[in-house]
Protein backbone atom coordinates (compact mmCIF):
# COMPACT_ATOMS: atom_id res chain seq x y z
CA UNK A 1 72.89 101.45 105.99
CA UNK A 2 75.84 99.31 105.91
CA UNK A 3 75.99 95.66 106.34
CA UNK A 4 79.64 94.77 105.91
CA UNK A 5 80.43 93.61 108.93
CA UNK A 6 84.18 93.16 107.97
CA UNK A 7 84.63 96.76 107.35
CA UNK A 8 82.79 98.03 110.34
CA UNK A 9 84.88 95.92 112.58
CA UNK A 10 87.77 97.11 111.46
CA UNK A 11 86.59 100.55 111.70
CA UNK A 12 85.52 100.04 115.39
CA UNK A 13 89.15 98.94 116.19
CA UNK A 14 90.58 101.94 114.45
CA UNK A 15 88.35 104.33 116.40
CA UNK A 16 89.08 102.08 119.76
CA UNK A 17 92.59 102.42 119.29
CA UNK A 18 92.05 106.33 118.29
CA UNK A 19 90.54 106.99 121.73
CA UNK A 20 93.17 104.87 123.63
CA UNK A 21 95.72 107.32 122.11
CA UNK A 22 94.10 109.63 124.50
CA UNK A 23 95.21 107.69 127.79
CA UNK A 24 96.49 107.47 129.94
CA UNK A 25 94.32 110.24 131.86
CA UNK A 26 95.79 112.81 134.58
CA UNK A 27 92.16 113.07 136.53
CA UNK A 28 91.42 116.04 138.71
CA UNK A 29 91.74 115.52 142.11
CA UNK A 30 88.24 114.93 143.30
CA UNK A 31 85.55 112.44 144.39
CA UNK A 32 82.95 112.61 141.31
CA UNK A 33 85.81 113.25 138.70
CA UNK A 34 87.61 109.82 139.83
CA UNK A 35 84.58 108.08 139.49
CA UNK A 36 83.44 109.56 135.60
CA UNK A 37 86.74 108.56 135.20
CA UNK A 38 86.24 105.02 136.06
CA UNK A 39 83.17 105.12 134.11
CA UNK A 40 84.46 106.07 130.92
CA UNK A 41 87.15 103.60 131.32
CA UNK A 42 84.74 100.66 131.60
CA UNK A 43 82.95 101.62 128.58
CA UNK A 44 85.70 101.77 127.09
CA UNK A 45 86.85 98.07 128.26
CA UNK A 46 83.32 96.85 127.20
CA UNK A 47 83.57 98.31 123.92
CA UNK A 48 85.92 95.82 123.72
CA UNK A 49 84.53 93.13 124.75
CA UNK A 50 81.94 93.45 122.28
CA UNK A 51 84.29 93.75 119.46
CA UNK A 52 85.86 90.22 120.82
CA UNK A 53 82.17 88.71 121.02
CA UNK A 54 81.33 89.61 117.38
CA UNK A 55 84.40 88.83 116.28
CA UNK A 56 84.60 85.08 118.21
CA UNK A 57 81.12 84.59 116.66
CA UNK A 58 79.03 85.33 119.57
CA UNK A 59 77.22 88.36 118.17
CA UNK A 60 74.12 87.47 120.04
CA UNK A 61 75.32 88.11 123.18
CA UNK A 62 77.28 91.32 122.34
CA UNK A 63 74.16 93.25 122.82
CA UNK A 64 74.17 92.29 126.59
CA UNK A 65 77.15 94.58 127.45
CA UNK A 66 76.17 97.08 124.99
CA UNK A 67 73.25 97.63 127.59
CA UNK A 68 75.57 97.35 130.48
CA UNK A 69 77.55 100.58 128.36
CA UNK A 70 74.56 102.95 127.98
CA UNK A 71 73.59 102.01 131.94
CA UNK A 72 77.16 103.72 132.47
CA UNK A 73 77.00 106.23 129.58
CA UNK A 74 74.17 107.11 131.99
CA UNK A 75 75.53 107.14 134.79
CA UNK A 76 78.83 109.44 133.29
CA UNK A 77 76.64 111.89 132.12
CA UNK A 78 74.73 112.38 135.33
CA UNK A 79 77.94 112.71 136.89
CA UNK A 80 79.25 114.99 135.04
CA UNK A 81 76.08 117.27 134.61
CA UNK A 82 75.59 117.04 138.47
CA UNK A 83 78.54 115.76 140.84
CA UNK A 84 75.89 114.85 143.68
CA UNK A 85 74.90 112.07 141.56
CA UNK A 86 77.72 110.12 143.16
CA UNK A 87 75.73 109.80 146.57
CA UNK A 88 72.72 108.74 144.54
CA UNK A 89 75.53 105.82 143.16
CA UNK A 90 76.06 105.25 146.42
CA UNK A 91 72.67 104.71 147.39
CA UNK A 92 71.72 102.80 144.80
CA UNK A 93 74.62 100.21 146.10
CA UNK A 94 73.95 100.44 150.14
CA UNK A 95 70.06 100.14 149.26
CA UNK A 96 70.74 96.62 146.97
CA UNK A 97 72.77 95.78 149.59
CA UNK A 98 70.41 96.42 152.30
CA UNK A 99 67.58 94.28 150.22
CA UNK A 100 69.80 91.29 149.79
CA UNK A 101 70.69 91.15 153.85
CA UNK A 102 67.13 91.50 154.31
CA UNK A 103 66.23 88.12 151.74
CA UNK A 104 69.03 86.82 153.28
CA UNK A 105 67.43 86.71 156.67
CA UNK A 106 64.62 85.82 155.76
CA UNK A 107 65.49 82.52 154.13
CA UNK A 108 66.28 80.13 156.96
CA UNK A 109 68.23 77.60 154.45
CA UNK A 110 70.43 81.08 153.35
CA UNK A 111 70.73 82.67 156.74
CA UNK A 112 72.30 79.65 159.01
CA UNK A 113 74.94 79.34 156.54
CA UNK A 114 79.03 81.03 157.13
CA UNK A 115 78.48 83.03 154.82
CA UNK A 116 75.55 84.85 155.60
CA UNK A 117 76.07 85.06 159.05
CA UNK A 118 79.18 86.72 158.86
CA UNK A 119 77.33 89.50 156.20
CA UNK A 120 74.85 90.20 158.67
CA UNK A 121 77.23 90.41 161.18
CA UNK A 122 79.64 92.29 159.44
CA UNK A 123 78.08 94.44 157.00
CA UNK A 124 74.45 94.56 157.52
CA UNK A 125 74.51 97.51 160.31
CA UNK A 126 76.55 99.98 158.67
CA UNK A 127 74.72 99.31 155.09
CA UNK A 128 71.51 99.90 157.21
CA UNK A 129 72.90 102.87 158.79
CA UNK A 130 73.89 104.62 155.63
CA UNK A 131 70.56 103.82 153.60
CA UNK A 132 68.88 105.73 156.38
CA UNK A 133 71.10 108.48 156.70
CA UNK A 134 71.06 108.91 152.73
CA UNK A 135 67.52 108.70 152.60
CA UNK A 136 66.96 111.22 155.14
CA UNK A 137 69.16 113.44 152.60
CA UNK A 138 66.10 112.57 150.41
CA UNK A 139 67.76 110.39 148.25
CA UNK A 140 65.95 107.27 146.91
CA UNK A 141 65.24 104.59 144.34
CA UNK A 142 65.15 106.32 140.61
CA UNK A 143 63.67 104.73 138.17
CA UNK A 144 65.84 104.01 135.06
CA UNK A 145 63.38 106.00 132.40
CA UNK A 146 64.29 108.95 135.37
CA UNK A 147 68.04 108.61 134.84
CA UNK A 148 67.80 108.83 131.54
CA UNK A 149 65.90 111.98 131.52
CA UNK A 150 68.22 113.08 134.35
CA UNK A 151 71.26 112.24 132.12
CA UNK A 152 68.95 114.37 128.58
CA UNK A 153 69.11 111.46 127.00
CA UNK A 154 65.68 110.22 127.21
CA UNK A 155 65.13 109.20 123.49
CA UNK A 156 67.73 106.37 124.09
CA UNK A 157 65.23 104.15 126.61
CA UNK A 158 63.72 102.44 124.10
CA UNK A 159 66.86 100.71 122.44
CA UNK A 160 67.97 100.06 125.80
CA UNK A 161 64.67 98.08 127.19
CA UNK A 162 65.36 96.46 123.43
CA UNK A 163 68.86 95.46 124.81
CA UNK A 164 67.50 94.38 128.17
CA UNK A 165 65.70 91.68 126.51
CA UNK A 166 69.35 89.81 125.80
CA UNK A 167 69.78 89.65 129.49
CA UNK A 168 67.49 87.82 130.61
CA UNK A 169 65.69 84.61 129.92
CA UNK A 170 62.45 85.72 127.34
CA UNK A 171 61.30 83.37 125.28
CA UNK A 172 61.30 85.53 122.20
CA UNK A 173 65.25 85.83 122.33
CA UNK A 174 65.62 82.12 123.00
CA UNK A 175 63.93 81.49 119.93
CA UNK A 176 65.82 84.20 118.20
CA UNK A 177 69.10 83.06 119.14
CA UNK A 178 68.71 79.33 119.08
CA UNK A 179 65.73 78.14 116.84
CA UNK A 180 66.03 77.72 113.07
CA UNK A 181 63.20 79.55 111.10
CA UNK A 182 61.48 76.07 110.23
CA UNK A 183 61.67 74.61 113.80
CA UNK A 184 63.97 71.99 112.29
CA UNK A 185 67.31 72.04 115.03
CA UNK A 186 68.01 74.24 117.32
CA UNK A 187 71.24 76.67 116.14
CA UNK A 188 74.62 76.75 118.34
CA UNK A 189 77.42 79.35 117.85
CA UNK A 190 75.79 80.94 114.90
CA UNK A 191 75.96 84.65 114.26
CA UNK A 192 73.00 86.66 114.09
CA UNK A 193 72.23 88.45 110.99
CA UNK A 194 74.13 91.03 109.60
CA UNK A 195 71.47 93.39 109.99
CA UNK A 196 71.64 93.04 114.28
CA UNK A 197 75.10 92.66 114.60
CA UNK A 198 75.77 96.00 112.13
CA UNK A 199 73.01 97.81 114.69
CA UNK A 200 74.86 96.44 117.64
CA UNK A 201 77.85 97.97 116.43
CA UNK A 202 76.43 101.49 115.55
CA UNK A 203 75.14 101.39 118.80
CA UNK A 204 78.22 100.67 120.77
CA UNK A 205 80.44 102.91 118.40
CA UNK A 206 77.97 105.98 119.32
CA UNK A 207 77.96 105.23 123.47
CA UNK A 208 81.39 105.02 123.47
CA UNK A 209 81.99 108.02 121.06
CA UNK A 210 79.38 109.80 123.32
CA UNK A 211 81.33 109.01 126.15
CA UNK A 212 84.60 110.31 124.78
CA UNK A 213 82.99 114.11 124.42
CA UNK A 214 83.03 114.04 128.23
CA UNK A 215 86.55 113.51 128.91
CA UNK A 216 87.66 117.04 129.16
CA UNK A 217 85.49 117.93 132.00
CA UNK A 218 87.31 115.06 133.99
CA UNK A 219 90.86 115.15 132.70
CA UNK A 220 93.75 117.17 131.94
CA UNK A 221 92.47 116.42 127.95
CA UNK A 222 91.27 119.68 126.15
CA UNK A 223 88.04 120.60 124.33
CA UNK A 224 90.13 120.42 121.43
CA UNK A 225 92.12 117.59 122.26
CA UNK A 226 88.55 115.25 122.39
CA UNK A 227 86.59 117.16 119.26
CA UNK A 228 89.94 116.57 116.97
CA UNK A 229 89.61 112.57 118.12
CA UNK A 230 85.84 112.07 117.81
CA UNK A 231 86.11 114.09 114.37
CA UNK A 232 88.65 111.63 113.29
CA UNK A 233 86.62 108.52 114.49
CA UNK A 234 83.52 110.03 113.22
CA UNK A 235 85.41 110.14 109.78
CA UNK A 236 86.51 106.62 110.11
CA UNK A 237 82.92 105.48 111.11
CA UNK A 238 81.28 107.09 107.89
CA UNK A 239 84.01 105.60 105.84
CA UNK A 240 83.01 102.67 106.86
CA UNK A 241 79.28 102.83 106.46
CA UNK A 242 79.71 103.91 102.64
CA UNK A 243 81.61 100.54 102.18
């Protein structure tokens, strides 16, 4: 596979601007189509983002919001495949909420402060009340590996616990990002190789491209409208890889 970054940059900004040529978006007038909406959009605006990190020579972080794109690629696909997925969104938000009031009380140094007082004052009951009346609707906690099944795309967990391992503090990406081979200095601004950073892009051109196939079930866009675009960026992609 490709390693010339140069050329797969540029391709990435071709097919980025290819996709933009499809917005803005008239979205049908409901609930779960507004919010796929909004979900495209921010892969979309993450794609982005990782194009700027590569490009500013911060390719080792890029791969943290390539995770935080195939947690909503997720998420769009349940949406669209089931529109009751939205309450389960909305769970998932009054249920972290509900946790954090919880912690929050339970730390005296936390709990006396303005802040939290005027959370559990404020927002606490109502979060409570709508956890329980959600979860009475049997909705719950799902376990990632679940959503991904949910969402049929159950072969892509393993590059995104692979991703997870950017965001957060493991030892082995320390040492990846910062130590030199021979333990000599510690690195700083330095790209990773080519190899990772052409992976992170396949990866983020193919959740956003993946993304893009959904936008006729949401918009006013056509089946044809979205297979003529992805055809295009797919040609621009494989152009790019033969370089």
């Amino acid at each position: 596979m490709s390693t010339n970054i140069p050329a797969m940059l540029c391709a990435a900004d071709k097919i980025k601007s290819r996709l933009d040529d499809l917005l803005p978006l008239s979205v049908h007038d409901s609930g779960e189509h507004r919010v796929a909406a909004m979900l495209y959009l921010t892969i979309a605006e993450q794609f982005a983002a990782v194009l700027h990190l590569i490009n500013g020579k911060f390719s080792s972080h890029a791969p943290i919001i390539v995770r935080s794109m195939l947690e909503e690629l997720v998420d769009l696909l349940n949406v669209v495949h089931d529109p009751k997925y939205v309450e389960q969104m909305k769970y998932d938000d009054v249920r972290a909420n509900d946790i954090l009031f919880t912690e929050i009380n339970n730390v005296p140094e936390i709990r006396e402060s303005d802040v939290a007082q005027n959370f559990l004052k404020d927002e606490a009951p109502s979060t409570k009340k709508t956890r329980t009346e959600l979860e009475r609707q049997g909705y719950r906690d799902v376990k990632m590996i679940e959503r991904f099944k949910k969402a049929e795309i159950a072969f892509e967990y393993i590059g995104y616990r692979e991703l997870s391992s950017y965001s957060h503090s493991r030892l082995t990406t320390l040492l990846a990002r910062h130590a030199d081979p021979g333990f000599l200095y510690l690195r700083y601004h330095e790209d990773e190789p080519k190899e990772s950073i052409a992976s992170t892009l396949r990866i983020s051109v193919h959740i956003l491209c993946q993304a893009a196939r959904t936008l006729h079930r949401y918009t006013n866009l056509t089946d044809s409208d979205v297979k003529q675009a992805i055809e295009e960026a797919d040609a621009i992609w494989e152009q790019a890889q033969a370089s």
